[in-house]
C-alpha atoms as a PDB file:
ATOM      1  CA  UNK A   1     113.820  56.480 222.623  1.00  0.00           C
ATOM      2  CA  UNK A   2     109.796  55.949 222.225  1.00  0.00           C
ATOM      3  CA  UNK A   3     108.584  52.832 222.802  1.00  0.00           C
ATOM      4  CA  UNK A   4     105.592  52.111 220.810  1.00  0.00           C
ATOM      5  CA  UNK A   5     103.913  48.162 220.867  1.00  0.00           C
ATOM      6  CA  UNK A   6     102.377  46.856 217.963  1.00  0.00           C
ATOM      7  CA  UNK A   7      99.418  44.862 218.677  1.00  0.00           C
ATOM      8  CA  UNK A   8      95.867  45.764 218.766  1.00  0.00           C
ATOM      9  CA  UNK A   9      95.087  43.402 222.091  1.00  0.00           C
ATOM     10  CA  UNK A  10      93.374  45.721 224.530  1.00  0.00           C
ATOM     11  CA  UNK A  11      94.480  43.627 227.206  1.00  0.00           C
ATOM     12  CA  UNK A  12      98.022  43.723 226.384  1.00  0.00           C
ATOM     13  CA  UNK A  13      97.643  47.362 225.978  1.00  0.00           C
ATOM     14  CA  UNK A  14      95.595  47.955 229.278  1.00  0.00           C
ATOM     15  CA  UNK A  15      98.556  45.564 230.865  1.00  0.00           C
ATOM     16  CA  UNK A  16     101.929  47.710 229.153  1.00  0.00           C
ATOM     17  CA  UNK A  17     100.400  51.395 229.933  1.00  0.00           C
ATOM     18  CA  UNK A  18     100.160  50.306 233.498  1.00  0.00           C
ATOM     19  CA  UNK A  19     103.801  50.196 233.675  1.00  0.00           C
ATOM     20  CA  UNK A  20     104.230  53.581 232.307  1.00  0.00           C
ATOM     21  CA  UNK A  21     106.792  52.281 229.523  1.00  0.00           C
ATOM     22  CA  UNK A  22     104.512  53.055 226.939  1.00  0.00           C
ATOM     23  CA  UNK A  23     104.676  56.405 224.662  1.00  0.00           C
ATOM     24  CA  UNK A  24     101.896  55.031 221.914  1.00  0.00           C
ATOM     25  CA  UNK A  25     100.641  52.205 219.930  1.00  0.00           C
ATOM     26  CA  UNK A  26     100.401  50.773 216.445  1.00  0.00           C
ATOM     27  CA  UNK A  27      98.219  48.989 214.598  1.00  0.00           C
ATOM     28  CA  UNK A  28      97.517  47.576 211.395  1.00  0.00           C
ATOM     29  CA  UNK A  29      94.909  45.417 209.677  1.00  0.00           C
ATOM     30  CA  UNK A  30      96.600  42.118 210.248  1.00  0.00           C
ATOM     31  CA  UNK A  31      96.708  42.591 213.489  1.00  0.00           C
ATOM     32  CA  UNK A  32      93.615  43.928 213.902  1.00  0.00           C
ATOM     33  CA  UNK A  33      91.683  40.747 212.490  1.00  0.00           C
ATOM     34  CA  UNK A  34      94.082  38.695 214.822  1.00  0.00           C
ATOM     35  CA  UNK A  35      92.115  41.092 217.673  1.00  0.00           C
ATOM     36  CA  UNK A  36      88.877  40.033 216.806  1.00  0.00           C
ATOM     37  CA  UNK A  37      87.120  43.296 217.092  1.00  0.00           C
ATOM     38  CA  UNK A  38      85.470  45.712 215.361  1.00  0.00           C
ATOM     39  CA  UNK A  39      88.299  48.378 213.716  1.00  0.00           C
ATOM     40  CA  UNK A  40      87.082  51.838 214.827  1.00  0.00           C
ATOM     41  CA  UNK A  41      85.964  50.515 217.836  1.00  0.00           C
ATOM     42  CA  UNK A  42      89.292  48.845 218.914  1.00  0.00           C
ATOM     43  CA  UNK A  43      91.172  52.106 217.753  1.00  0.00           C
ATOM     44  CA  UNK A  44      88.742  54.245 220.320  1.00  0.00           C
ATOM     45  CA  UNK A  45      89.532  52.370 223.106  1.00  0.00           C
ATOM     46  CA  UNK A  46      93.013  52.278 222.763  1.00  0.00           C
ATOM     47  CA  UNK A  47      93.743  55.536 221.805  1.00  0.00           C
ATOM     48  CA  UNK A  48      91.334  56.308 225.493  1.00  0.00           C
ATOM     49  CA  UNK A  49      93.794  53.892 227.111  1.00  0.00           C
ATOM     50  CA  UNK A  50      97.076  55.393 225.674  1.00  0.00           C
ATOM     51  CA  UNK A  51      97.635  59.121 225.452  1.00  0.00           C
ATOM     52  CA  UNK A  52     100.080  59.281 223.092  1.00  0.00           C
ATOM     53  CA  UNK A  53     100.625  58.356 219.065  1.00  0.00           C
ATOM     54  CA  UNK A  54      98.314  55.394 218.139  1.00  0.00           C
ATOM     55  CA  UNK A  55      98.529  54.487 214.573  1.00  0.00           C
ATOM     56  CA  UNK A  56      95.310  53.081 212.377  1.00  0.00           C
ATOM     57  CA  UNK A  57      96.156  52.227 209.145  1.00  0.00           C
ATOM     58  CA  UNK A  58      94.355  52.728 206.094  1.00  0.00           C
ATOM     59  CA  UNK A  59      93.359  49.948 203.600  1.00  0.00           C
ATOM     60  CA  UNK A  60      92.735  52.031 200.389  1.00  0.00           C
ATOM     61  CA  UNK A  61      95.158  51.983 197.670  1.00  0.00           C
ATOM     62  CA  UNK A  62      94.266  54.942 195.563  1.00  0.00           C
ATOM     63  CA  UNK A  63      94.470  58.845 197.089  1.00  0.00           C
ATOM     64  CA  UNK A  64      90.941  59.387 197.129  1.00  0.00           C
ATOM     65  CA  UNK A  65      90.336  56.570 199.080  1.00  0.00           C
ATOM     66  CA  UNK A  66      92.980  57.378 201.652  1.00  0.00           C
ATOM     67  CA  UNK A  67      91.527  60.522 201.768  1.00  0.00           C
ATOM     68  CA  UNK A  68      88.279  59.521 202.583  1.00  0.00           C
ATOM     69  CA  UNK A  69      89.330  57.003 205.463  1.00  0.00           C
ATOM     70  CA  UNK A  70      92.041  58.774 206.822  1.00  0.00           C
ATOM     71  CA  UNK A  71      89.609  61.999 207.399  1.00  0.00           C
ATOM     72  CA  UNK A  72      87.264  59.322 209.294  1.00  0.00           C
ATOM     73  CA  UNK A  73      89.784  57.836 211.372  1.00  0.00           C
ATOM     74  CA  UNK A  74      91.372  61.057 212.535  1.00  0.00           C
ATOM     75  CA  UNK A  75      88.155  62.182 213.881  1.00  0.00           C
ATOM     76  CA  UNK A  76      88.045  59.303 216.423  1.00  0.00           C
ATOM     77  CA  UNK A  77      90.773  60.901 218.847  1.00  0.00           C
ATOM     78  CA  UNK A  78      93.193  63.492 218.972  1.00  0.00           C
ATOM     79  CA  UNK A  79      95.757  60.962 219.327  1.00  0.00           C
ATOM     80  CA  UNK A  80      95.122  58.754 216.510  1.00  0.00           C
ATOM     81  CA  UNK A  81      98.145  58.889 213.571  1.00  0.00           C
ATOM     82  CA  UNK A  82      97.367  57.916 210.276  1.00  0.00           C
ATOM     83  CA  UNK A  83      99.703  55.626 208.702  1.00  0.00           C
ATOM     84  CA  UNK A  84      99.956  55.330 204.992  1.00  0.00           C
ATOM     85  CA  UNK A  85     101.684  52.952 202.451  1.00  0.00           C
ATOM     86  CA  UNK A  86     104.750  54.365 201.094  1.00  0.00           C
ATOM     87  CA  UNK A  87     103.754  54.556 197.512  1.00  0.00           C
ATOM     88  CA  UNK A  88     102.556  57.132 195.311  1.00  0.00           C
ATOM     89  CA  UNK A  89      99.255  58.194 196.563  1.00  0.00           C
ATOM     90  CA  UNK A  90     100.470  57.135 199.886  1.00  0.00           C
ATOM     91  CA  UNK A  91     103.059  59.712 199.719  1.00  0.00           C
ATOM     92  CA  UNK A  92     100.618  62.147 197.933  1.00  0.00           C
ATOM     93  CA  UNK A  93      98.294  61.571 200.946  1.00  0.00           C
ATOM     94  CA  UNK A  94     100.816  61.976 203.078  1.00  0.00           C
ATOM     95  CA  UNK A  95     101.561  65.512 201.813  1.00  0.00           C
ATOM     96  CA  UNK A  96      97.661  66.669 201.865  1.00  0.00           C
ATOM     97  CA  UNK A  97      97.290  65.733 205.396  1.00  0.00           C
ATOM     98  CA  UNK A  98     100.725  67.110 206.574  1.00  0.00           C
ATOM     99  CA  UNK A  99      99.648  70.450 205.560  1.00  0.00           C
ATOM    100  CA  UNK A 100      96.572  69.988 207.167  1.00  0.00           C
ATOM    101  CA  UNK A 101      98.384  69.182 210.670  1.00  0.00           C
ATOM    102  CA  UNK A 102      97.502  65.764 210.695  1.00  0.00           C
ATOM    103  CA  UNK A 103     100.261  63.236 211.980  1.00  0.00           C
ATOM    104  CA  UNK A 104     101.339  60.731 209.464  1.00  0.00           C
ATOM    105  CA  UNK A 105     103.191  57.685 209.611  1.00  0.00           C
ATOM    106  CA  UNK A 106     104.626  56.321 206.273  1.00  0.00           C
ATOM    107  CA  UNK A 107     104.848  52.525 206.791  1.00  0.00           C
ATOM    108  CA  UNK A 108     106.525  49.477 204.628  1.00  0.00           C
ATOM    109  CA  UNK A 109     110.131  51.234 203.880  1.00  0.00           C
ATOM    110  CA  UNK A 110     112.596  48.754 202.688  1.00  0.00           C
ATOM    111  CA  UNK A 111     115.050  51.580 201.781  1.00  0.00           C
ATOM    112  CA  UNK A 112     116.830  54.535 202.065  1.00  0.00           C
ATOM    113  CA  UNK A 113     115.734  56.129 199.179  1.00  0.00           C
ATOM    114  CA  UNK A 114     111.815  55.814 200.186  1.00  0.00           C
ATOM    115  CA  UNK A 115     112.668  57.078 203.953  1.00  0.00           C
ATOM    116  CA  UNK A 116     113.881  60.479 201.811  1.00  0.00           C
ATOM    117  CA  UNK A 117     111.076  60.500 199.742  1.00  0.00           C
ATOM    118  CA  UNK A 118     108.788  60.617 203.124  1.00  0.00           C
ATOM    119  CA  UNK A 119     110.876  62.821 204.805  1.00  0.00           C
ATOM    120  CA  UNK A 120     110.242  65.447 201.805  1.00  0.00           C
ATOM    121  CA  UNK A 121     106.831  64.377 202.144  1.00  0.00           C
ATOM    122  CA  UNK A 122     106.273  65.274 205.579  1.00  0.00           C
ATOM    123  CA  UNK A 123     105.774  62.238 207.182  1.00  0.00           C
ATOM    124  CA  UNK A 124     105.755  62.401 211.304  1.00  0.00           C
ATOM    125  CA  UNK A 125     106.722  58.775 211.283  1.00  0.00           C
ATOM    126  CA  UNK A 126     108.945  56.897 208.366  1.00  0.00           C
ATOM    127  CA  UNK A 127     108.660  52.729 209.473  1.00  0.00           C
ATOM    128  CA  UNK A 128     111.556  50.798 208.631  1.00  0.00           C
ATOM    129  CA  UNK A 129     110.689  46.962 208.915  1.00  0.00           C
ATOM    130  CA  UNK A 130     113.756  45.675 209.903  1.00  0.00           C
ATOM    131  CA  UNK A 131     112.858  41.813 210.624  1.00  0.00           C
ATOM    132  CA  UNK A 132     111.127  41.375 207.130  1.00  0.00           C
ATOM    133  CA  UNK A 133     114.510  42.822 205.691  1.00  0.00           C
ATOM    134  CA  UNK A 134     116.568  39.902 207.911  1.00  0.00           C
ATOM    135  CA  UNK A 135     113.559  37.236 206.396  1.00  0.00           C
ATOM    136  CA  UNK A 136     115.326  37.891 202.718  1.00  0.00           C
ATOM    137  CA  UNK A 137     118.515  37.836 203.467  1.00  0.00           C
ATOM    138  CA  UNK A 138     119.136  41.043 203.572  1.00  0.00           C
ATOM    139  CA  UNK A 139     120.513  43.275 207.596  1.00  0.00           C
ATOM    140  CA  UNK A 140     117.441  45.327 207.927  1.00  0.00           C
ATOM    141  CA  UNK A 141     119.925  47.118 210.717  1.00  0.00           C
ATOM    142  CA  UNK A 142     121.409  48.616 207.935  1.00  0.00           C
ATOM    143  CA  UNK A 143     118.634  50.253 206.504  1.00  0.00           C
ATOM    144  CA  UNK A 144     118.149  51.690 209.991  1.00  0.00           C
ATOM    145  CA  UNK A 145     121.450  53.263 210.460  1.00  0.00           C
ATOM    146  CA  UNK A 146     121.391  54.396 206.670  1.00  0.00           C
ATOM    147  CA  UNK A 147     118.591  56.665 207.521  1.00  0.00           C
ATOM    148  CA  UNK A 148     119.607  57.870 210.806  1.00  0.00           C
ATOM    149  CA  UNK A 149     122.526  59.094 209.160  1.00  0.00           C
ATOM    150  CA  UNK A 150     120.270  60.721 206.044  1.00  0.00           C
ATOM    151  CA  UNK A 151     118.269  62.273 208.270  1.00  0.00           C
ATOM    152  CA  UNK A 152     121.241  63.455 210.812  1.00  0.00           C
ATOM    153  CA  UNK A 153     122.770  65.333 207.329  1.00  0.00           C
ATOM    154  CA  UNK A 154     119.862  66.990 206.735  1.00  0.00           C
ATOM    155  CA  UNK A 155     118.412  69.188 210.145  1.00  0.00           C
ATOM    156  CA  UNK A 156     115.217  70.165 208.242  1.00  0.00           C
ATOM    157  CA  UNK A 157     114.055  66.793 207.932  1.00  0.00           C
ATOM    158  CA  UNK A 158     111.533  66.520 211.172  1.00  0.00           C
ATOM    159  CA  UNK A 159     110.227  63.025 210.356  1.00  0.00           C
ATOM    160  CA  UNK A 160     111.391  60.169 213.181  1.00  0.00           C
ATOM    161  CA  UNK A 161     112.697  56.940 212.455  1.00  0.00           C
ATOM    162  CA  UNK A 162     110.070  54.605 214.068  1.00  0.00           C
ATOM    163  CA  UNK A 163     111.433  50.946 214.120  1.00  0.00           C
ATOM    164  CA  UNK A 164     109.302  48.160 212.700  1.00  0.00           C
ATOM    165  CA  UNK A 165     109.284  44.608 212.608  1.00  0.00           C
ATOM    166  CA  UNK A 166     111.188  44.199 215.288  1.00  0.00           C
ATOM    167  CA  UNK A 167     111.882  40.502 216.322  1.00  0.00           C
ATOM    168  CA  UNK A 168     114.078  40.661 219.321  1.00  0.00           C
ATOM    169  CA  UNK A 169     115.784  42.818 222.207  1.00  0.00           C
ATOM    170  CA  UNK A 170     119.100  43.263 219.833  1.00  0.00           C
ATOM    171  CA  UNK A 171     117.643  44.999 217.185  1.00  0.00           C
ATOM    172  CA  UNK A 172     115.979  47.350 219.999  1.00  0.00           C
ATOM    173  CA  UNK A 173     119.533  47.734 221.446  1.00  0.00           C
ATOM    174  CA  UNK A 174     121.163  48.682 218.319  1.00  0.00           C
ATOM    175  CA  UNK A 175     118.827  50.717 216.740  1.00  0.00           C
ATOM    176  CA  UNK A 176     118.466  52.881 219.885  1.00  0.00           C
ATOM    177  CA  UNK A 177     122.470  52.985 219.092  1.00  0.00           C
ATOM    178  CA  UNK A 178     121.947  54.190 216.178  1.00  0.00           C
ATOM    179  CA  UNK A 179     119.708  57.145 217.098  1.00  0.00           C
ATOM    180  CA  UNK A 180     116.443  55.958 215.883  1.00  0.00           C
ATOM    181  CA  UNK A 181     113.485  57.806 217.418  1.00  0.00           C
ATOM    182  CA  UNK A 182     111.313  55.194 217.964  1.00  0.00           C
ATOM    183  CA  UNK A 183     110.905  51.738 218.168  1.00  0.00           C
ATOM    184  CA  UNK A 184     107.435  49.378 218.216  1.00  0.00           C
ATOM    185  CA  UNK A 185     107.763  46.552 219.404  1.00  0.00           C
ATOM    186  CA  UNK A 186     105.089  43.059 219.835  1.00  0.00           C
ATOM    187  CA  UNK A 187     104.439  42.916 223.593  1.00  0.00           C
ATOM    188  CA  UNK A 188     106.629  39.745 223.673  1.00  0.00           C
ATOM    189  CA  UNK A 189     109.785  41.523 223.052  1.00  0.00           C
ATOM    190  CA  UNK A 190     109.181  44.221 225.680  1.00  0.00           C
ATOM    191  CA  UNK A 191     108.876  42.264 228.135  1.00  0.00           C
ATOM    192  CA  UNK A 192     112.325  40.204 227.153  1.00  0.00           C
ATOM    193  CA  UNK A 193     113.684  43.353 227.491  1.00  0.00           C
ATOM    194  CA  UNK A 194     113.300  42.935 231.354  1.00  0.00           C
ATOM    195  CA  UNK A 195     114.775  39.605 231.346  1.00  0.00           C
ATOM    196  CA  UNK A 196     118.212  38.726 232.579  1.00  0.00           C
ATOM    197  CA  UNK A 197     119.873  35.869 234.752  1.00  0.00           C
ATOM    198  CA  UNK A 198     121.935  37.709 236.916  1.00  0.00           C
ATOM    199  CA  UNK A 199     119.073  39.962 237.764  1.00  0.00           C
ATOM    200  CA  UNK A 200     117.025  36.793 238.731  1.00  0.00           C
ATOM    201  CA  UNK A 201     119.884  35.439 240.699  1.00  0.00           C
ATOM    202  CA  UNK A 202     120.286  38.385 242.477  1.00  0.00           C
ATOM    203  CA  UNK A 203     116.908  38.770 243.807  1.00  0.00           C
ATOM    204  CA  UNK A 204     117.010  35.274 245.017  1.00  0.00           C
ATOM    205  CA  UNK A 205     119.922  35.798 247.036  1.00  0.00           C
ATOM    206  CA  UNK A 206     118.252  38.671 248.583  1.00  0.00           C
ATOM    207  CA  UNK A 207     115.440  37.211 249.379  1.00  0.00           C
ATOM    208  CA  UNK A 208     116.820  34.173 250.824  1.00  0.00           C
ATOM    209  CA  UNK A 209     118.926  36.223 252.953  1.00  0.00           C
ATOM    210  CA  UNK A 210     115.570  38.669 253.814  1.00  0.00           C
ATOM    211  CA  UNK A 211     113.883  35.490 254.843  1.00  0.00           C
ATOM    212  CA  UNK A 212     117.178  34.155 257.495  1.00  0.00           C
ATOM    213  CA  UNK A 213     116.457  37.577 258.916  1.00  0.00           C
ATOM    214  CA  UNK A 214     112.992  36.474 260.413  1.00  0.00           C
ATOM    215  CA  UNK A 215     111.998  40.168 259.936  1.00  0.00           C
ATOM    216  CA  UNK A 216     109.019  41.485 258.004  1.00  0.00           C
ATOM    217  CA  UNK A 217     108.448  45.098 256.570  1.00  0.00           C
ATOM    218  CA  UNK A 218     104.781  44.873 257.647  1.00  0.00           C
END
């Protein structure tokens, strides 16, 4: 599984890729005004901090105006991934710059149906928001394992299940169960992810034994 983490903090960034955990980035205009900075400047440095998939989102609602911004963000890198709405232009856009070779992620799914609708559309990247799902009521696991198993039936669908919203280190866990692709993730979670008391207990005991030892390595 990819892990992907959604902010747009360069420091955060500049902190994760140092631990080699991280396979790309996303972004989108919330939390890009949460940043601070400039958008197409905060998208160039982090796609020159992360090699892999970074996604800038565009903000028009009509396909011309996708169009237009999505041709001027994908100059920026060779990395940057354009992610779309998943509506009708969105999905229109989506097709024009598939066949063009551009990477696309279709973002705001809520539902199996729309993940199919991507898929046919070419879409590199289909985002499930899982922890909006939970917000309403609603298991936003289950949308997850609904479209692993649609796109599972159906080989010719390339487009990866990239995991959004995520609020904690289960729905990492059982998504990965489920086969998804790809998971983003807010820099807080990650590093949960490391977190465990027997681990921590452990290392105590080791040190504190290290340390009766009256040795040192250097």
């Amino acid at each position: 599984m990819k892990f992907f983490v959604d902010t747009a903090d360069i420091n955060e960034i500049e902190e994760l890729a140092q631990t080699g955990l991280l396979d790309g980035v996303t972004t989108n205009p919330s939390l890009i005004m949460k940043s601070g900075g400039d958008f197409i400047e905060t998208i160039t440095k982090i796609c020159s901090i992360v090699p892999g998939d970074v996604s800038a989102e565009v903000v028009a609602t009509d396909f011309e105006g996708m169009m237009e911004e999505a041709n001027k963000l994908k100059q920026i890198a060779q990395n940057v991934v354009i992610k779309l709405p998943l509506t009708w232009d969105g999905l229109r856009a989506c097709k024009s710059l598939t066949d063009e070779g551009v990477k696309v992620n279709v973002t705001l799914c809520f539902s199996a149906n729309q993940a199919i609708l991507a898929a046919k559309a070419g879409a590199t990247y289909i985002s499930p928001f899982v922890g909006r799902l939970d917000d309403i009521g609603q298991d936003g696991l289950d949308l997850i394992s609904d479209i692993c198993q649609i796109y599972h039936n159906y080989p010719d669908f390339e487009t990866q299940v990239l995991v959004a919203s995520i609020r904690h280190p289960i729905h990492l866990l059982d998504s990965a169960k489920m086969g998804a692709h790809v998971a983003t993730l807010p820099p807080k979670v990650i590093k949960q992810l490391f977190n465990h008391p027997l681990t921590d207990k452990g290392l105590a005991t080791f040190l504190a034994d290290w340390e009766k030892t009256k040795q040192s390595i250097v």
